[in-house]
Protein backbone atom coordinates (compact mmCIF):
# COMPACT_ATOMS: atom_id res chain seq x y z
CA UNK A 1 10.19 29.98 -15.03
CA UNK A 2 9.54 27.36 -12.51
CA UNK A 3 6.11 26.48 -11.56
CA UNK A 4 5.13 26.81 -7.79
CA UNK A 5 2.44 24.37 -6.44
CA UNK A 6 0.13 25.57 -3.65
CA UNK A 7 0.62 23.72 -0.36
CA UNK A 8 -2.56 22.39 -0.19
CA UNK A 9 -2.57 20.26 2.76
CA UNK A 10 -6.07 18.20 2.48
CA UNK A 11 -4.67 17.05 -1.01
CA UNK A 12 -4.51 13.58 -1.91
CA UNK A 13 -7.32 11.44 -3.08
CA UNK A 14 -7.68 7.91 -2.46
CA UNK A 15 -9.81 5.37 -4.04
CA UNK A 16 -10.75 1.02 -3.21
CA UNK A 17 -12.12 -1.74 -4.50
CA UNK A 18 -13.26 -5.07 -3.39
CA UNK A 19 -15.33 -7.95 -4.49
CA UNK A 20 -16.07 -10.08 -1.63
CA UNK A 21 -16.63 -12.99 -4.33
CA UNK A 22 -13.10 -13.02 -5.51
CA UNK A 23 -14.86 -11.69 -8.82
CA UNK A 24 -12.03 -10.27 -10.94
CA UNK A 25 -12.53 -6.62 -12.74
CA UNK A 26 -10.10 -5.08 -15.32
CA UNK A 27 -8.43 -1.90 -14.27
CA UNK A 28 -10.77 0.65 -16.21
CA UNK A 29 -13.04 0.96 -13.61
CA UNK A 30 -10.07 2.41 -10.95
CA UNK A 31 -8.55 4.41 -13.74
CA UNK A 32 -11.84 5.78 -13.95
CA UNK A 33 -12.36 6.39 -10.16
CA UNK A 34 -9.25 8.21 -9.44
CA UNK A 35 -9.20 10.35 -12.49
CA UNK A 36 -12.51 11.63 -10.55
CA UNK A 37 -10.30 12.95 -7.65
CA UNK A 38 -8.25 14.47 -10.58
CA UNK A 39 -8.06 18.28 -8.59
CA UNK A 40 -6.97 16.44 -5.11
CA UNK A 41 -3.17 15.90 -7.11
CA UNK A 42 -0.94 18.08 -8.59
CA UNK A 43 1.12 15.45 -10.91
CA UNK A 44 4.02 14.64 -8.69
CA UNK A 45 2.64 11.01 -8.14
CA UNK A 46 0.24 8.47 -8.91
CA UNK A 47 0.08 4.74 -8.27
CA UNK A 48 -2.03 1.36 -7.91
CA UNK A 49 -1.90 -1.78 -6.08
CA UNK A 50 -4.19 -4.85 -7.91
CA UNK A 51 -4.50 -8.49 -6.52
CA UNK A 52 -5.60 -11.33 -8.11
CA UNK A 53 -3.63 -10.21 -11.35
CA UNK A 54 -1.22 -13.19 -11.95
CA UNK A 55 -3.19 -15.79 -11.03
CA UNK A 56 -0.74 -18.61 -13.13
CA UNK A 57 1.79 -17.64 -10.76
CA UNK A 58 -0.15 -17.18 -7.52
CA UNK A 59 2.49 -19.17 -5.24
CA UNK A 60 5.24 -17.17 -6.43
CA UNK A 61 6.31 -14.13 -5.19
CA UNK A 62 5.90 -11.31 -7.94
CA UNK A 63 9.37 -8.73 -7.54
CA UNK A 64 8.16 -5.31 -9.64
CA UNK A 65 11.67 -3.18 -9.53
CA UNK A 66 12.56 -0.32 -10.58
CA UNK A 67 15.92 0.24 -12.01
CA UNK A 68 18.01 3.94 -12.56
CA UNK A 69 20.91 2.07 -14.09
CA UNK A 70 22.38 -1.12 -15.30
CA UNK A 71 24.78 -1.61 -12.67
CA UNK A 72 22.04 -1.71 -10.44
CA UNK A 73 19.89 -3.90 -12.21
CA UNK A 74 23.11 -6.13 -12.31
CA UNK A 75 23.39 -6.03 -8.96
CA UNK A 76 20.10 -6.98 -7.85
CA UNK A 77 19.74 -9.66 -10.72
CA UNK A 78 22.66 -11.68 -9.51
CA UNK A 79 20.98 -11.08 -5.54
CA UNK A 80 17.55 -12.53 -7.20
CA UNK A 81 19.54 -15.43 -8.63
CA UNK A 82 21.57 -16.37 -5.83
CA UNK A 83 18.51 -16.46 -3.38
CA UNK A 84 15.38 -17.17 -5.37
CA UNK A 85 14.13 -20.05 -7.89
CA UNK A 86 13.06 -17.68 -11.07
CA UNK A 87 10.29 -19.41 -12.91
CA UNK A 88 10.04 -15.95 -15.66
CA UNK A 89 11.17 -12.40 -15.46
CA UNK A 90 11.02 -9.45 -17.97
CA UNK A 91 9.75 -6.01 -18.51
CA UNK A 92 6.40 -4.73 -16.87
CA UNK A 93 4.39 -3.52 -19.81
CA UNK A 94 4.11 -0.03 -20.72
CA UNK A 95 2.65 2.07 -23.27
CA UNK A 96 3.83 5.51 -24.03
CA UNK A 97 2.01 8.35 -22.93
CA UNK A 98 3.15 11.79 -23.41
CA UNK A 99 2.66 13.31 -19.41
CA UNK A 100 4.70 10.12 -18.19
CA UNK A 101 8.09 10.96 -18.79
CA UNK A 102 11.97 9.57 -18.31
CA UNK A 103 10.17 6.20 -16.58
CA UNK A 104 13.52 4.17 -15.06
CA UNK A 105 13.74 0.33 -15.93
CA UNK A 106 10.42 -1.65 -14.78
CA UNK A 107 11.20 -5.69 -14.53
CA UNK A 108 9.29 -7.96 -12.68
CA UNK A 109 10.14 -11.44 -11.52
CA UNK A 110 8.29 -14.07 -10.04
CA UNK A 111 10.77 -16.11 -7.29
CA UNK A 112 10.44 -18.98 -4.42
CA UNK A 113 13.33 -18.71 -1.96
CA UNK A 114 15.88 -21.49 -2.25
CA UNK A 115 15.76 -23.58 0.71
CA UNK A 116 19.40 -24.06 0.94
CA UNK A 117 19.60 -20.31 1.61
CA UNK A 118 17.21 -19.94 3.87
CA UNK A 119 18.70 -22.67 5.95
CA UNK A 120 21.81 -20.97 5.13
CA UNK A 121 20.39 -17.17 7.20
CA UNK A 122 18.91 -18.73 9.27
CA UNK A 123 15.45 -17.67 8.20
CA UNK A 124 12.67 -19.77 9.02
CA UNK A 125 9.94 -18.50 6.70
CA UNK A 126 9.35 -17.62 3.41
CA UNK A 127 7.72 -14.06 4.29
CA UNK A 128 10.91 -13.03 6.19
CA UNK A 129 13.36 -14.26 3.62
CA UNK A 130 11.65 -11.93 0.94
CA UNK A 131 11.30 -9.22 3.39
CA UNK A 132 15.14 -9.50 4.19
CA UNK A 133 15.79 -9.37 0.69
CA UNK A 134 13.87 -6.59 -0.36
CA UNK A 135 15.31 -4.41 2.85
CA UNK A 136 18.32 -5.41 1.19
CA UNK A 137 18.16 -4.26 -1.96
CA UNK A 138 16.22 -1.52 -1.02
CA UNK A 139 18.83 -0.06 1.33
CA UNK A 140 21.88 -1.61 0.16
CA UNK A 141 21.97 -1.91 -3.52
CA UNK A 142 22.52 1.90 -5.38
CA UNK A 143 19.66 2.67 -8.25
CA UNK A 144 17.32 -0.44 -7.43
CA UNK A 145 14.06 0.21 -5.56
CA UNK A 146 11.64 -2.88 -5.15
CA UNK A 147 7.62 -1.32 -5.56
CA UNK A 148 6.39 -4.50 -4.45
CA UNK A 149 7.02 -8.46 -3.19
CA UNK A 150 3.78 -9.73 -2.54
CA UNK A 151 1.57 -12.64 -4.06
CA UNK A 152 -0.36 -12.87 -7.43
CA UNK A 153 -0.80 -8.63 -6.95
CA UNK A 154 1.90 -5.99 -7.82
CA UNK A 155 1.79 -2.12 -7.37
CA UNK A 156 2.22 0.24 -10.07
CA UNK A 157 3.55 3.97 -9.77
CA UNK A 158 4.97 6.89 -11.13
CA UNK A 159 5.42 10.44 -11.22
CA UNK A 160 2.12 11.81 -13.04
CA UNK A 161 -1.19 12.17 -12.64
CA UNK A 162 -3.04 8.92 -11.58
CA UNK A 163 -5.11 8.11 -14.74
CA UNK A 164 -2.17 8.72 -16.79
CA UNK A 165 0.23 6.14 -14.53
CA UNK A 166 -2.64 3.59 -14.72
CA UNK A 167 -2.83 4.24 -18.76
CA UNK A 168 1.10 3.71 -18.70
CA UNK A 169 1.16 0.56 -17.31
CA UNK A 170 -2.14 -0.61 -19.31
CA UNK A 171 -3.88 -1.67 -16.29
CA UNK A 172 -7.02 -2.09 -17.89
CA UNK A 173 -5.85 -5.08 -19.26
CA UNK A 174 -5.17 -6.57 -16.00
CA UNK A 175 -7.66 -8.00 -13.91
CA UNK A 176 -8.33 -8.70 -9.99
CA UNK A 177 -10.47 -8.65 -7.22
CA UNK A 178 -9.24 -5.65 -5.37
CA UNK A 179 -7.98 -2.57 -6.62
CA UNK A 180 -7.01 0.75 -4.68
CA UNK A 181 -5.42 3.43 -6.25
CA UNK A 182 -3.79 7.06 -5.36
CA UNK A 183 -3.43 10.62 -6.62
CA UNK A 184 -0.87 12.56 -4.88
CA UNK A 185 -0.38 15.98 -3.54
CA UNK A 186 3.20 16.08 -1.67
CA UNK A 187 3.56 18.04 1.11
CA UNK A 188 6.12 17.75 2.98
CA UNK A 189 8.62 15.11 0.99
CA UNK A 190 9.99 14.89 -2.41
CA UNK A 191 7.98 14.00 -5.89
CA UNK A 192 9.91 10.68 -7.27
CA UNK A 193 8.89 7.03 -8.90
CA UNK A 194 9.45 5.51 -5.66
CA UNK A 195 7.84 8.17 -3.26
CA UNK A 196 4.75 7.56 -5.14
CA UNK A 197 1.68 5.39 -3.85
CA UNK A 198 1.18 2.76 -2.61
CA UNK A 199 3.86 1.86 -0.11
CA UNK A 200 4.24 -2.09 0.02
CA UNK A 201 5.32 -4.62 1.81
CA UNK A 202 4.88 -8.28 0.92
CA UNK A 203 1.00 -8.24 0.06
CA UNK A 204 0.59 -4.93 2.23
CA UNK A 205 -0.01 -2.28 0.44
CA UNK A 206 -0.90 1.07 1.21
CA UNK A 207 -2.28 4.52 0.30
CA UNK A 208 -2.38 7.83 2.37
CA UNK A 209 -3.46 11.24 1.97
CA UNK A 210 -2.08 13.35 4.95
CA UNK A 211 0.96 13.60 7.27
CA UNK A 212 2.22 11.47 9.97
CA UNK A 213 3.56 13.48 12.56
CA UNK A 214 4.53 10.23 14.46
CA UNK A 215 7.11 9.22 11.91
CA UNK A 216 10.44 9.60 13.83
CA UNK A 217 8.93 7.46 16.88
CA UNK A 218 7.65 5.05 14.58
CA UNK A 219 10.26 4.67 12.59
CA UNK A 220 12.81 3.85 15.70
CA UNK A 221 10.91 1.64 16.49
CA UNK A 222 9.80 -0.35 13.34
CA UNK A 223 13.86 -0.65 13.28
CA UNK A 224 13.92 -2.29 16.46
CA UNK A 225 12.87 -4.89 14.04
CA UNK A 226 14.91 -5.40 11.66
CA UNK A 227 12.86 -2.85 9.09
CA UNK A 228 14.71 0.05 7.35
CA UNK A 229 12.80 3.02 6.42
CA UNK A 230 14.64 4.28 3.03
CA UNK A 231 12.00 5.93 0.50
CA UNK A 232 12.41 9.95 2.08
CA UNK A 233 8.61 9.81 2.88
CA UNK A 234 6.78 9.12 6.32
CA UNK A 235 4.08 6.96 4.45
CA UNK A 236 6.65 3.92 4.52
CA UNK A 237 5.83 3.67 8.23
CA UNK A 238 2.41 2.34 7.51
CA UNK A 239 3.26 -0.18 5.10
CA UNK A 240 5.73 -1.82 8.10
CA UNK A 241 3.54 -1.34 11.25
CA UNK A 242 0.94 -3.21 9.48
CA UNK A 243 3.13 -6.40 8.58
CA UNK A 244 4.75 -6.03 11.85
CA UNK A 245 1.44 -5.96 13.91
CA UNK A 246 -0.49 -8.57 11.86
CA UNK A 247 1.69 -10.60 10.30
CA UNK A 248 4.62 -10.98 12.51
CA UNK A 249 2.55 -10.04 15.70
CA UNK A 250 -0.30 -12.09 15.38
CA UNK A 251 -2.91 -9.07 15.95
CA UNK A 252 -6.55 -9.05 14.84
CA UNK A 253 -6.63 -6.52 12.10
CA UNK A 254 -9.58 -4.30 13.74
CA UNK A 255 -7.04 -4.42 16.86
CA UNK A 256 -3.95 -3.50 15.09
CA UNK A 257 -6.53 -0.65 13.34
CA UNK A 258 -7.14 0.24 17.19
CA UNK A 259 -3.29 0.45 17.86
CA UNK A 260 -2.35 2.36 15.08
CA UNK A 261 -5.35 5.15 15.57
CA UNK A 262 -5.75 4.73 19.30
CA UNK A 263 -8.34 5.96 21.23
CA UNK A 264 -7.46 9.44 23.63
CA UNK A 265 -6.89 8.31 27.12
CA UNK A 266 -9.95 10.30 28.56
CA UNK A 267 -12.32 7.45 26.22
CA UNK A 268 -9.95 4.87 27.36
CA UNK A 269 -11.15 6.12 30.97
CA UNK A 270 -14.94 5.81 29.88
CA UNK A 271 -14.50 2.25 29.36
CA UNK A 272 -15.06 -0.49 31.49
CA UNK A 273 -13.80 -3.76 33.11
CA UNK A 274 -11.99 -5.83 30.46
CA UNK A 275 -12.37 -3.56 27.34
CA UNK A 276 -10.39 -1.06 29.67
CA UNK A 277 -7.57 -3.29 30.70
CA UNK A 278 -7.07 -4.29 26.72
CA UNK A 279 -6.93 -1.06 25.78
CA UNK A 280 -4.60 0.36 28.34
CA UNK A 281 -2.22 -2.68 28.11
CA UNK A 282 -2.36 -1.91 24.23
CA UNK A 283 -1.15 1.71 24.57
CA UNK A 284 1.41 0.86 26.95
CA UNK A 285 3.31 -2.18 24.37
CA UNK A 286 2.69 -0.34 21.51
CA UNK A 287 2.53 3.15 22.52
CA UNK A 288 5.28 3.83 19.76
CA UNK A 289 3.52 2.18 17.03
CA UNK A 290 0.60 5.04 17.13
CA UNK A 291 0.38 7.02 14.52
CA UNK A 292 0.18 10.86 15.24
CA UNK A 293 -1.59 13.12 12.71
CA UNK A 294 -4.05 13.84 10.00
CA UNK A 295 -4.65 10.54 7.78
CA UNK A 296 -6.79 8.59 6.10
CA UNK A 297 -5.64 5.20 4.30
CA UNK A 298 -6.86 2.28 2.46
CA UNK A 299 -4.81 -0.67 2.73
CA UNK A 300 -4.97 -4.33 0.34
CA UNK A 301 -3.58 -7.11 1.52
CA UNK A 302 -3.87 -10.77 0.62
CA UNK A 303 -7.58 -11.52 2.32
CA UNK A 304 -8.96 -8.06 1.86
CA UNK A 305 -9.04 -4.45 1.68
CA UNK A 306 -9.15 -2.33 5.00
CA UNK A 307 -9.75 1.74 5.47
CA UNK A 308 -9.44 3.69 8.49
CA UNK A 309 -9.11 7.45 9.36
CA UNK A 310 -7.18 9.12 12.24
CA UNK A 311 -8.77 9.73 15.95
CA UNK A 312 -10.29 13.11 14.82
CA UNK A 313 -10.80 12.30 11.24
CA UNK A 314 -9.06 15.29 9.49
CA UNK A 315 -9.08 13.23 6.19
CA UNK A 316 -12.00 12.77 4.49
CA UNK A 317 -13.25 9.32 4.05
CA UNK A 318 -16.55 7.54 2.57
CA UNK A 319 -17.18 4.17 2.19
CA UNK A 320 -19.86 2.08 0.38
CA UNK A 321 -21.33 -1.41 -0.74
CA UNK A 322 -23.42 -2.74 -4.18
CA UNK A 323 -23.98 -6.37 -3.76
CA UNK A 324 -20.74 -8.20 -2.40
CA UNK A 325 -18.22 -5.36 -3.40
CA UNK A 326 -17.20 -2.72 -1.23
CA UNK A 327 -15.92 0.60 -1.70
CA UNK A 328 -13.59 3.07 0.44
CA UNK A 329 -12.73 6.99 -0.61
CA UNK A 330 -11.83 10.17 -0.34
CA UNK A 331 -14.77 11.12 -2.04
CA UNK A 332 -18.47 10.13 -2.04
CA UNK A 333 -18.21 11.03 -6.05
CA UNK A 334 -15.49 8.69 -7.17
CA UNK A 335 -17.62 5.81 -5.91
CA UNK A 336 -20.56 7.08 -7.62
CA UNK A 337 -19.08 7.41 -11.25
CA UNK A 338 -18.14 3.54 -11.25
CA UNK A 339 -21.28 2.44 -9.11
CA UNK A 340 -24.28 5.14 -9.64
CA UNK A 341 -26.29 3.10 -7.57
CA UNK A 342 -24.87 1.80 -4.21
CA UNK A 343 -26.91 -0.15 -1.98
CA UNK A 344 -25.45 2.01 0.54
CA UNK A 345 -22.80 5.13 1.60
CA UNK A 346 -21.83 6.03 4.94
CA UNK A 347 -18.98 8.00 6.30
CA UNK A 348 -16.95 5.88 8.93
CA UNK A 349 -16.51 7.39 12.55
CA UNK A 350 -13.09 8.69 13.26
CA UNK A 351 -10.50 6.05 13.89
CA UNK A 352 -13.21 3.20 12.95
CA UNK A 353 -12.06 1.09 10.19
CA UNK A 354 -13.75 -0.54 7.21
CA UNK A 355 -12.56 -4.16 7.05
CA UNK A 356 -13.98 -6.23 4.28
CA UNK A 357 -13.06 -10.07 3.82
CA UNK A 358 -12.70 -12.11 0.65
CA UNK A 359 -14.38 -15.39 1.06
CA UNK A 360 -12.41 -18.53 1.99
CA UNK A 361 -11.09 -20.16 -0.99
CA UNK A 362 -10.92 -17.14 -2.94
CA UNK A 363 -6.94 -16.81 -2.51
């Protein structure tokens, strides 16, 4: 008989990790974290993102792909090869564990784009190369799916529970400074390896628990830019706004935070003098790059760790601080069993995001 999940529509638990320090922790302690939030799931998906974790190849752009079939690793290998120097590739460790199941192919590569292709598209930096080629592949190439493209981190996913997806890919013997990790509860799209969390992009990664009722809007217009949204779940639109607002866009990340979870027009109206002419000029550029709907997320990327909930805060969301590391989650309790002491917990405002900051020279 099939099973039947509940729609449970609050599901989803979401846990973060950051030493300010650049101090680098092995992956027990997230493991550990998210199996807390073990009820907010229901198997269909679990997955981390870790930076700092291949620090002897921290210029290099770490590939983790997942492969269905041969021909498609094929495929994508002779893409890789064309476009990329290859300084070492092979198989992302695993280790068996009964709940994890029929796991596809999982090779990782660590590339520089050749300058003679570059030149060749007519690409002028290194980010947009890699992000053309992983829209590629993504898109183009049949039974290939690149998790992540970023620098000296790497995201790791499957269908399963969370703690059994982080025991898969032996996290806890990797180490880095930030870790966030996801248990998922799908709603509304399809349980499979690549719908799980995070969604990534370069070094953006992202988790989510809740539903972006925005997603058609955003997603015309995140293609106005050259980004294709292929992975049958409306989290993907995260992952791009935020490269395209900060990265490409130049935008202060407590801004882009601001775009992304805008304020309702009658606060807008509250405001005054210059604060009020920012904020209406940002809703009318960007208007299509807010995101509608219940969320909360936690988001890595190369300098830090960000979390931020939606305008009415219909996702639960805690965050807190022991010494120079800071903590973002779904629950005040998953904090608490790898840091029984915090210096402090608070529960951010709706639509106000926690931004921490590695210190310069960390990475």
């Amino acid at each position: 008989m099939k099973q039947v999940y509940p729609r449970i529509l609050s599901g989803c638990g979401l846990i973060g990790s950051m030493n300010e320090k650049g101090r680098r922790v092995n992956g027990e302690d997230i493991i550990t974290a998210i199996s807390t939030m073990h009820e907010r799931s229901n198997g269909l998906g679990g997955g981390f993102a870790a930076y700092g974790i291949y620090p002897e190849h921290k210029e290099e752009y770490a590939l983790h792909v997942m492969y269905s079939s041969g021909i498609g690793k094929d495929i994508t290998d002779k893409l890789i090869d064309e476009n990329f120097y290859v300084s070492a590739d092979g198989r992302i460790p695993t280790r068996p564990v009964d709940a994890i199941s029929k796991p596809p192919l999982l090779w990782r590569y660590f590339v520089r784009p050749k300058e003679s292709k570059m030149e060749e598209s007519g690409i002028h930096t290194e980010d947009d190369f890699v992000l053309e080629a992983v829209m590629h592949i993504n898109f183009e190439v049949e039974d290939s799916f690149v998790m992540s493209s970023g620098k000296n981190m790497g995201a790791f996913k499957a269908v399963g529970y969370a703690g059994d997806v982080g025991r898969f890919y032996k996290l806890d013997e990797y180490h880095g400074y930030t870790w966030i990790a996801h248990a998922r509860f799908p709603t509304n799209t399809p349980g499979w390896w690549g719908g799980a969390h995070p969604f990534t992009l370069l070094d953006w990664a992202v988790v989510h628990n809740g539903e972006i009722s925005s997603y058609g809007i955003n997603r015309r217009y995140l293609e106005m830019f050259g980004y294709r949204c292929t992975l049958q779940t409306d989290t993907e639109v995260m992952a791009y706004l935020l490269d395209l607002l900060i990265r490409r866009h130049k935008m202060p990340i407590r801004i882009a935070c601001d775009v992304m979870a805008s304020r309702f027009w009658k606060d807008i109206d509250r405001l005054d003098g210059e604060e009020q002419r920012k904020m209406l000029a940002m809703r009318q550029v960007y208007g299509s790059a807010l995101v509608n709907g219940p969320f909360a997320i936690i988001f890595g990327h190369r300098r830090g760790m960000v979390g931020f909930n939606d305008r009415i805060k219909l996702r639960p969301m805690v965050a807190g601080r022991k010494d120079d590391t800071l903590y973002i989650a779904s629950e005040e309790a998953a904090i608490r069993e790898i840091c029984p002491n915090p210096d402090r917990v608070w529960s951010p405002r709706a639509g106000e995001p926690v931004i921490g900051w590695l210190e310069e020279g960390v990475a």
